[in-house]
Protein backbone atom coordinates (compact mmCIF):
# COMPACT_ATOMS: atom_id res chain seq x y z
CA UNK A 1 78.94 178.04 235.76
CA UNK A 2 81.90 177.56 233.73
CA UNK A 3 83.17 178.25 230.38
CA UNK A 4 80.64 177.47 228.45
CA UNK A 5 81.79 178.88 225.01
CA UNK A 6 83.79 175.81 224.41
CA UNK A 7 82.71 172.42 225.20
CA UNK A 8 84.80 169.26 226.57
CA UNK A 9 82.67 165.60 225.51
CA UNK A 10 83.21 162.69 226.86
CA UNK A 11 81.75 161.00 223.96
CA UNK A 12 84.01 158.69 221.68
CA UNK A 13 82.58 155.66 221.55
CA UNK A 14 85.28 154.25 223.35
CA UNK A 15 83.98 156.01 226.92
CA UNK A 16 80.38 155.02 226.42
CA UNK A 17 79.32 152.53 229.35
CA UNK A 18 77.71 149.48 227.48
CA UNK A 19 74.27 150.27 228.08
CA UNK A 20 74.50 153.39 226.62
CA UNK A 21 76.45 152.39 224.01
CA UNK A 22 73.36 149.67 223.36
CA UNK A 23 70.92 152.55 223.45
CA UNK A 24 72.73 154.56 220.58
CA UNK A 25 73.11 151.88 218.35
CA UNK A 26 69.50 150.75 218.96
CA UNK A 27 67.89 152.35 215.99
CA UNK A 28 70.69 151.72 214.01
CA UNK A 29 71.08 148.02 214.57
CA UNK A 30 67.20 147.60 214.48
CA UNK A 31 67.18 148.30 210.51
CA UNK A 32 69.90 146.32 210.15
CA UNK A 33 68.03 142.56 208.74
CA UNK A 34 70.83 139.58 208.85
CA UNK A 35 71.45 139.19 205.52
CA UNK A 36 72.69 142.29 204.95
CA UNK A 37 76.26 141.76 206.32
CA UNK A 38 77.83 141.40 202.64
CA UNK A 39 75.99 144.24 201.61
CA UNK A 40 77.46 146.10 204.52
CA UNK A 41 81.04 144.78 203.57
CA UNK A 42 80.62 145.49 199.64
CA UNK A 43 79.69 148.84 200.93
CA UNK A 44 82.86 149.67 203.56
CA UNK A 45 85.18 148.42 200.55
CA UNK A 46 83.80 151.58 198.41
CA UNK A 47 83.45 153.85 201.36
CA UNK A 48 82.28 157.34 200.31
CA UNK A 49 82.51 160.00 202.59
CA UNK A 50 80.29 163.23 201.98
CA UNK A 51 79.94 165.61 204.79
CA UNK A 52 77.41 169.05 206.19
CA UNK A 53 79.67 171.98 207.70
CA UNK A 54 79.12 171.93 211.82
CA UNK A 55 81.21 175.15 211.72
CA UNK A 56 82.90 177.07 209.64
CA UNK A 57 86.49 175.55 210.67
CA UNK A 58 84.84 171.62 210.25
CA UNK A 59 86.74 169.52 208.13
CA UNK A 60 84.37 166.40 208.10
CA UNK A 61 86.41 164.54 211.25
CA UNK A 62 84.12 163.15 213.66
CA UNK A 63 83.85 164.04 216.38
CA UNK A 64 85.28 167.22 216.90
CA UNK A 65 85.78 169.75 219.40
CA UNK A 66 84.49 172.89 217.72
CA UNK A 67 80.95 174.71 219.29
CA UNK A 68 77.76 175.38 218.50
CA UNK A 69 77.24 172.22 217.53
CA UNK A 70 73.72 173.58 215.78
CA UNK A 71 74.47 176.91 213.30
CA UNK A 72 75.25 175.10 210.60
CA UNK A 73 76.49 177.30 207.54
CA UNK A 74 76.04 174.50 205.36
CA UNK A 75 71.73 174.92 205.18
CA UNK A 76 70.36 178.45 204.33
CA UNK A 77 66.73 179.57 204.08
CA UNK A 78 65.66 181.90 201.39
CA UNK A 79 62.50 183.05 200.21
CA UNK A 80 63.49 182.29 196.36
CA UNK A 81 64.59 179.52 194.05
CA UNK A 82 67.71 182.01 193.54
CA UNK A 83 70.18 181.41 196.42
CA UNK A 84 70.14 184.22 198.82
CA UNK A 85 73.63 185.91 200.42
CA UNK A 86 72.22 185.26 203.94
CA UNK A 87 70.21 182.52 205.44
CA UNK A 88 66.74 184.22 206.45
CA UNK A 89 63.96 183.03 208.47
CA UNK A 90 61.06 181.51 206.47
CA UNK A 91 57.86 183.13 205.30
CA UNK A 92 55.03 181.51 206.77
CA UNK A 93 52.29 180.06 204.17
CA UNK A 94 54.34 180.25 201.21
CA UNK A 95 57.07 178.08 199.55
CA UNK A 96 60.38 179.33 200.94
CA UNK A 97 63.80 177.17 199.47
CA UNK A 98 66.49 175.45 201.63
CA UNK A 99 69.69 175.40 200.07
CA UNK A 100 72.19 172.60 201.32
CA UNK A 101 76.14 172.47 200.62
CA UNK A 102 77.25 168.57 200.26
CA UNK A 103 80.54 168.68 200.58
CA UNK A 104 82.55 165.06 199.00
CA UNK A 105 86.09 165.36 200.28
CA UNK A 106 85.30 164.03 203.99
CA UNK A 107 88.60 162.13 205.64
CA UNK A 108 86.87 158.76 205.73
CA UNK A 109 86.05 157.96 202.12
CA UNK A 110 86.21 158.99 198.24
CA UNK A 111 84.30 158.63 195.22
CA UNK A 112 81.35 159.56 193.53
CA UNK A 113 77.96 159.10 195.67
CA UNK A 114 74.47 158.78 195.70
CA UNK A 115 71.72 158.97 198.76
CA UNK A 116 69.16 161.14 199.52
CA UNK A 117 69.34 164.54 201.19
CA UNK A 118 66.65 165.14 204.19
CA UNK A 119 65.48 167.71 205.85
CA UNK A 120 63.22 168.33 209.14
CA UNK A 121 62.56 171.19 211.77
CA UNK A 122 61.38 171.25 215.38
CA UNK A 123 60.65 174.05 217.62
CA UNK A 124 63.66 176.01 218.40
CA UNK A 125 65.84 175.19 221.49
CA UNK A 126 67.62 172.19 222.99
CA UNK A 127 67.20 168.53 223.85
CA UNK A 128 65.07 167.60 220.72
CA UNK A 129 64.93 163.64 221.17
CA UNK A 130 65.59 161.82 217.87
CA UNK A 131 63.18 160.96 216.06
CA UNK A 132 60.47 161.94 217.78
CA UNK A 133 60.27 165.25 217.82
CA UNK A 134 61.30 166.21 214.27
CA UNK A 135 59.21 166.17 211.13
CA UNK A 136 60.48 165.66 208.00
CA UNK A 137 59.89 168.98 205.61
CA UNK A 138 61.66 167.86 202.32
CA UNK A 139 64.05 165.50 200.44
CA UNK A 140 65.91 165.12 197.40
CA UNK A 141 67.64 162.05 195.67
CA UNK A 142 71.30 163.29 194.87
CA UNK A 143 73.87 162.52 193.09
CA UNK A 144 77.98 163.96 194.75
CA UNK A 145 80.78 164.52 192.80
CA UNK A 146 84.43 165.20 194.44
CA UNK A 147 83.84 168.92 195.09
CA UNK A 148 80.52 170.69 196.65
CA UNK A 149 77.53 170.17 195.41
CA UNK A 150 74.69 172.44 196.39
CA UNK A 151 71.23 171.06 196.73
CA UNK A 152 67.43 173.36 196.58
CA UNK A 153 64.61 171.89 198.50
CA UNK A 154 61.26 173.65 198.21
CA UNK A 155 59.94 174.13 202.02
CA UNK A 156 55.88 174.68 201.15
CA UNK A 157 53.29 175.63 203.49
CA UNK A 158 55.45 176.84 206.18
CA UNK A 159 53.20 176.55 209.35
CA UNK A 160 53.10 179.64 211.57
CA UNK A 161 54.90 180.91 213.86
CA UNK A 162 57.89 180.41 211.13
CA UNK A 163 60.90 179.47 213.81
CA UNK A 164 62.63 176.31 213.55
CA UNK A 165 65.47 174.58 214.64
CA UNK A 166 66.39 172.67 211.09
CA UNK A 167 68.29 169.68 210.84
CA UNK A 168 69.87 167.97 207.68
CA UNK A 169 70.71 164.01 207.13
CA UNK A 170 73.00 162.54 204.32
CA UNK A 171 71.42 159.10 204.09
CA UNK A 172 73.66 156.75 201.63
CA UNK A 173 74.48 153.54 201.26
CA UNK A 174 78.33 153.61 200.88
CA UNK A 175 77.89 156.50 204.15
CA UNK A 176 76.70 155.11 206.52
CA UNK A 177 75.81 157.01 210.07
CA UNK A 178 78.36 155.68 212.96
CA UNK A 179 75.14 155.49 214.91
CA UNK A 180 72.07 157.26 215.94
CA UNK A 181 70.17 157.55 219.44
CA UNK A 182 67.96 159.82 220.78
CA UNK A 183 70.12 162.75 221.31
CA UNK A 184 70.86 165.08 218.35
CA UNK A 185 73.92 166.40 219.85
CA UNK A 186 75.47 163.19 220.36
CA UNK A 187 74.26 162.17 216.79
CA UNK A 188 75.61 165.47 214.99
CA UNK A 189 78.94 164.79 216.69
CA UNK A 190 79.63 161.21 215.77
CA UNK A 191 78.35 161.91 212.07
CA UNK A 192 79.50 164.15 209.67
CA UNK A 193 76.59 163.40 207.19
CA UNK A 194 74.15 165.19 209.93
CA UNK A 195 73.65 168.74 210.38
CA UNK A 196 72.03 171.22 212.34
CA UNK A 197 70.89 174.92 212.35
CA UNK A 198 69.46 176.78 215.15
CA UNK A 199 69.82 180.13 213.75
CA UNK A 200 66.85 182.94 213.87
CA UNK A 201 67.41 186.97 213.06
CA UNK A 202 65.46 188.82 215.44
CA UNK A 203 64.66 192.53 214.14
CA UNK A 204 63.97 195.48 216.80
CA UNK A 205 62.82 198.95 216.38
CA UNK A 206 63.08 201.19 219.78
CA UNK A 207 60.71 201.49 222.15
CA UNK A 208 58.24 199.40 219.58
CA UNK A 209 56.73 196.60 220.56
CA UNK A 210 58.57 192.95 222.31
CA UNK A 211 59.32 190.73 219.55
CA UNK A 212 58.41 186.73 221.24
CA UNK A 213 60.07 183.56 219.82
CA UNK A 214 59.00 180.08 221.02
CA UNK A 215 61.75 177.97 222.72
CA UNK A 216 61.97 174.45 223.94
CA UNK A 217 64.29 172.37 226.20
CA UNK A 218 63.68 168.51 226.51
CA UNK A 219 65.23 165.37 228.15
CA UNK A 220 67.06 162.67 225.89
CA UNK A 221 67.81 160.24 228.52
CA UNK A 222 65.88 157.51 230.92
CA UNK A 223 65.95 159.72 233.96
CA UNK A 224 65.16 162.76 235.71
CA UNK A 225 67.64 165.35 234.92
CA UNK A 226 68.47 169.32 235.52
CA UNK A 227 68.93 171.22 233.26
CA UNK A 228 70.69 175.07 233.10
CA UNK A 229 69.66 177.36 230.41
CA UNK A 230 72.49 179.57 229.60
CA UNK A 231 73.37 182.83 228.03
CA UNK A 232 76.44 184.22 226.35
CA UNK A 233 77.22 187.21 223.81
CA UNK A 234 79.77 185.75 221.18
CA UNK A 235 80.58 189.36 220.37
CA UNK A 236 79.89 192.70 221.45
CA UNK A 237 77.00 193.03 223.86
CA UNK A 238 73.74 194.68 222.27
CA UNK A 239 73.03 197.72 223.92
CA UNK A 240 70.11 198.85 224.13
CA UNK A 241 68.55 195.55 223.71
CA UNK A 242 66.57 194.19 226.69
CA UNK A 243 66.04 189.66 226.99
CA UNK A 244 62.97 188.58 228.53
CA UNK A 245 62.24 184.62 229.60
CA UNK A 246 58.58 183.92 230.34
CA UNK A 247 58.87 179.92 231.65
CA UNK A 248 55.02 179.56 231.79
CA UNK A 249 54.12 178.03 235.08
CA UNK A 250 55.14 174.60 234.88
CA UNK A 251 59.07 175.33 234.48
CA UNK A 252 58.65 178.34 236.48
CA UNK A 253 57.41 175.92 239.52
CA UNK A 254 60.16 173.65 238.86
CA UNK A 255 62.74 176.46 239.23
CA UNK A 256 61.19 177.65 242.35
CA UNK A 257 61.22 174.31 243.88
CA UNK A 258 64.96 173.55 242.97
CA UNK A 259 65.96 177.33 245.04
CA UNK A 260 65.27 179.73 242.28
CA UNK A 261 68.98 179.62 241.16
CA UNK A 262 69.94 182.03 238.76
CA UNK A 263 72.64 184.33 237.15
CA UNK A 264 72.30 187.38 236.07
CA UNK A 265 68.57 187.35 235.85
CA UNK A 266 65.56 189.42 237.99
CA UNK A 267 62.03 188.25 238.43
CA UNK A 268 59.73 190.96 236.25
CA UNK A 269 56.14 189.34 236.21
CA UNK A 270 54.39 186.39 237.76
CA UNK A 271 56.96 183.59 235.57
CA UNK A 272 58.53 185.90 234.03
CA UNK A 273 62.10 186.61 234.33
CA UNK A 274 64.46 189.52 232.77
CA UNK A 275 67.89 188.38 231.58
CA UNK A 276 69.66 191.74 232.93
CA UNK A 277 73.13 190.35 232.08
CA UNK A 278 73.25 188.88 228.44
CA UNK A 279 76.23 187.86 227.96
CA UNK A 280 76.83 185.67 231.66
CA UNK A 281 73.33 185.22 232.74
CA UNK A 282 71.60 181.45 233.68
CA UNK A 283 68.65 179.72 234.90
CA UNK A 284 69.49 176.80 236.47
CA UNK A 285 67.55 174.20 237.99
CA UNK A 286 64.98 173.18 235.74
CA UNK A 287 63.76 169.82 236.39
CA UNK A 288 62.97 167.35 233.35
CA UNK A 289 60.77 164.21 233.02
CA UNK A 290 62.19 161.34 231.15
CA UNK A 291 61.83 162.12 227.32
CA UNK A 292 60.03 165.16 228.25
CA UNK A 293 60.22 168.76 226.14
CA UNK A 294 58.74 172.00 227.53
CA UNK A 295 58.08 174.98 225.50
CA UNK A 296 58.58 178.81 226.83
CA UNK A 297 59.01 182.22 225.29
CA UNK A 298 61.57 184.85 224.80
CA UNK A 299 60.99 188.05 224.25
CA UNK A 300 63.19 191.16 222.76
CA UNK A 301 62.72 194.64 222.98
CA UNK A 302 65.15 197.82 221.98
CA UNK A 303 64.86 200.73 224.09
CA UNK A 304 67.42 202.74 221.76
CA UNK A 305 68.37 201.37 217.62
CA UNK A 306 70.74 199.18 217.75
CA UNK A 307 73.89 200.31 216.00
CA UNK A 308 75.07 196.53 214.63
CA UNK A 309 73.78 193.54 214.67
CA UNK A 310 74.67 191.51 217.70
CA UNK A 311 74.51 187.33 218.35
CA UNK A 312 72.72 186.06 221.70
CA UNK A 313 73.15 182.47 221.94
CA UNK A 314 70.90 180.76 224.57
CA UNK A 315 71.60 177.06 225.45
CA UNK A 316 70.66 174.25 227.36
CA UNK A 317 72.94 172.43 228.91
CA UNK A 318 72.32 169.21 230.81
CA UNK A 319 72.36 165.10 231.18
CA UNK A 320 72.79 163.42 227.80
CA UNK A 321 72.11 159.94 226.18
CA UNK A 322 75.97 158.88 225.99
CA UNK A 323 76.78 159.67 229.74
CA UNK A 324 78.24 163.04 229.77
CA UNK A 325 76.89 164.81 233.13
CA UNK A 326 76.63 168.31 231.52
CA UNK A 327 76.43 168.64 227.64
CA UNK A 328 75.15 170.92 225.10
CA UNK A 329 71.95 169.85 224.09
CA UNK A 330 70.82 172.41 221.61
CA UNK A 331 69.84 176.09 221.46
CA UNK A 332 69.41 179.40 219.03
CA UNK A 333 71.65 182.19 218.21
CA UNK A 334 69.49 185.46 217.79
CA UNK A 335 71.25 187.74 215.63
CA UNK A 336 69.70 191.11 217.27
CA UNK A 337 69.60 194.00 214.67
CA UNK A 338 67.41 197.29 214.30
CA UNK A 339 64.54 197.43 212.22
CA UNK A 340 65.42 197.54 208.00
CA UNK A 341 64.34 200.81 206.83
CA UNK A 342 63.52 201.88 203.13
């Protein structure tokens, strides 16, 4: 399979083919009216340049070469209008608060600026297709000053079953995106004003019952693609933690029709699979309709307490928009800890 803790793009503009290059700038270019050239020029002579953290390391130059593309420590949940130490995982049917880190010292731009901050979610996993699949969950007009500035969005009536993938846009005038397609990775690399947090802690108490998340993986492009679902321990391994992948019976067909190929994994139920080796295990195979997204469900379950808390990220990797044959198109980092007590 790979490395697949780092990841090598293709993707500066300058390698896109032409038609995919058209496809990118599509929705871009089609809010773009004609008279709105000197507008655009007034704005590149006062170019501001506010950015979202990808990583910790990110500096605001796009793109970049740093992965996960999608935890984000730049957008936290808490369940209070007082910022909490740790992002947490919303409460459903109540108003929980996003707090946002706008950061205006990016490498492109200076100056005071003003846009509007938005938020949206989508179910947890990879190849989210842009816009379609996300729904907007809050905004705020905002003012930057040179420094960071941290916005609080309220996040009411959080539907059920609470797990998101979250994704944050700096929309300004004087900021403009580079571009954006249908693929959120490509989009989050080329722009610094977009980020994106697939984070979700995942709490176990031993021999209790499985705890189930929802995941999806979809297809970005015009074709048929496979895709590989992939997963890798960016620490210590979690003993005592079991993975389970239930791919419901259409993606469960598709993988038996492409060979049943597979790493590290063992078929437990009728489509369901146990990921036996965490930290090098993958499902490959999985066949995709154009613009398609499938949702599954993995399960977690502690046989013994878990001493620390442990990260399990799970990944799809695959076809995407710009070209690139395999590319990380989304997925969640489950931070695997024992049950709070007290």
């Amino acid at each position: 399979m790979g490395k697949v803790g780092k990841r090598v793009r293709r993707s500066t503009l300058a390698v896109l083919t032409g038609a995919a290059l058209a496809g990118l700038l599509a929705v871009t270019a089609a809010a773009a009216a004609p008279g709105e050239a000197p507008q655009k020029r007034a704005a590149a002579a006062a170019r501001t340049d506010v950015y979202l953290k990808d990583v910790t390391a990110d500096t605001g130059v796009q793109p970049h070469s740093y992965s996960p593309l999608w935890a984000s420590p730049d957008i936290k949940v808490c369940p209070t209008a007082v910022e909490c130490a740790v992002s947490q995982n919303p409460i459903v049917g109540v108003t929980n608060y996003l707090f946002l880190k706008l950061r205006n010292n990016g490498p492109y731009g200076s100056g005071i600026d003003n846009g509007v901050l938005r938020v949206y979610r989508t179910t947890p996993g990879g190849g989210a297709t842009w816009p379609t699949h996300w729904t907007q969950i809050g905004a705020a007009s905002v003012t930057v000053y040179p420094g960071v500035t941290t916005v609080t969005i309220p996040w009411t009536g959080v539907p059920g079953p609470g797990h998101f993938c979250l994704l944050a846009r700096w929309v300004s005038p004087t900021d403009p995106m580079t571009f954006e397609g249908p693929s959120n990775s490509v989009n989050t690399l080329h722009n610094n004003n977009i980020a994106w947090r697939n984070v979700d802690s995942v709490r176990l108490t031993a021999g209790g019952p499985r705890v189930v998340r929802p995941f999806a993986i979809g297809n970005v492009t015009t074709v048929e693609t496979r895709n590989d679902l992939v997963f890798t321990q960016p620490g210590e391994q979690a003993r005592g933690a079991r993975v389970f992948v239930d791919l419901g019976a259409t993606l469960f067909e598709r993988w038996q029709a492409a060979g049943k190929i597979g790493t590290g994994v063992r078929q437990v139920g009728k489509t369901e699979l146990e990921i036996v080796e965490p930290a090098k295990a993958s499902i490959s195979g999985l066949m995709l309709k154009p613009g398609e997204r499938l949702e599954f469900s993995l399960a977690f379950s502690a046989e013994t307490a878990l001493a620390k808390e442990t990260a399990l990220n799970v990944t799809q990797f695959g076809p995407d928009a710009d070209g690139t044959e395999r590319a990380d198109l989304g997925g969640v980092q489950y931070l695997l800890a024992g049950e709070q007590r007290g």
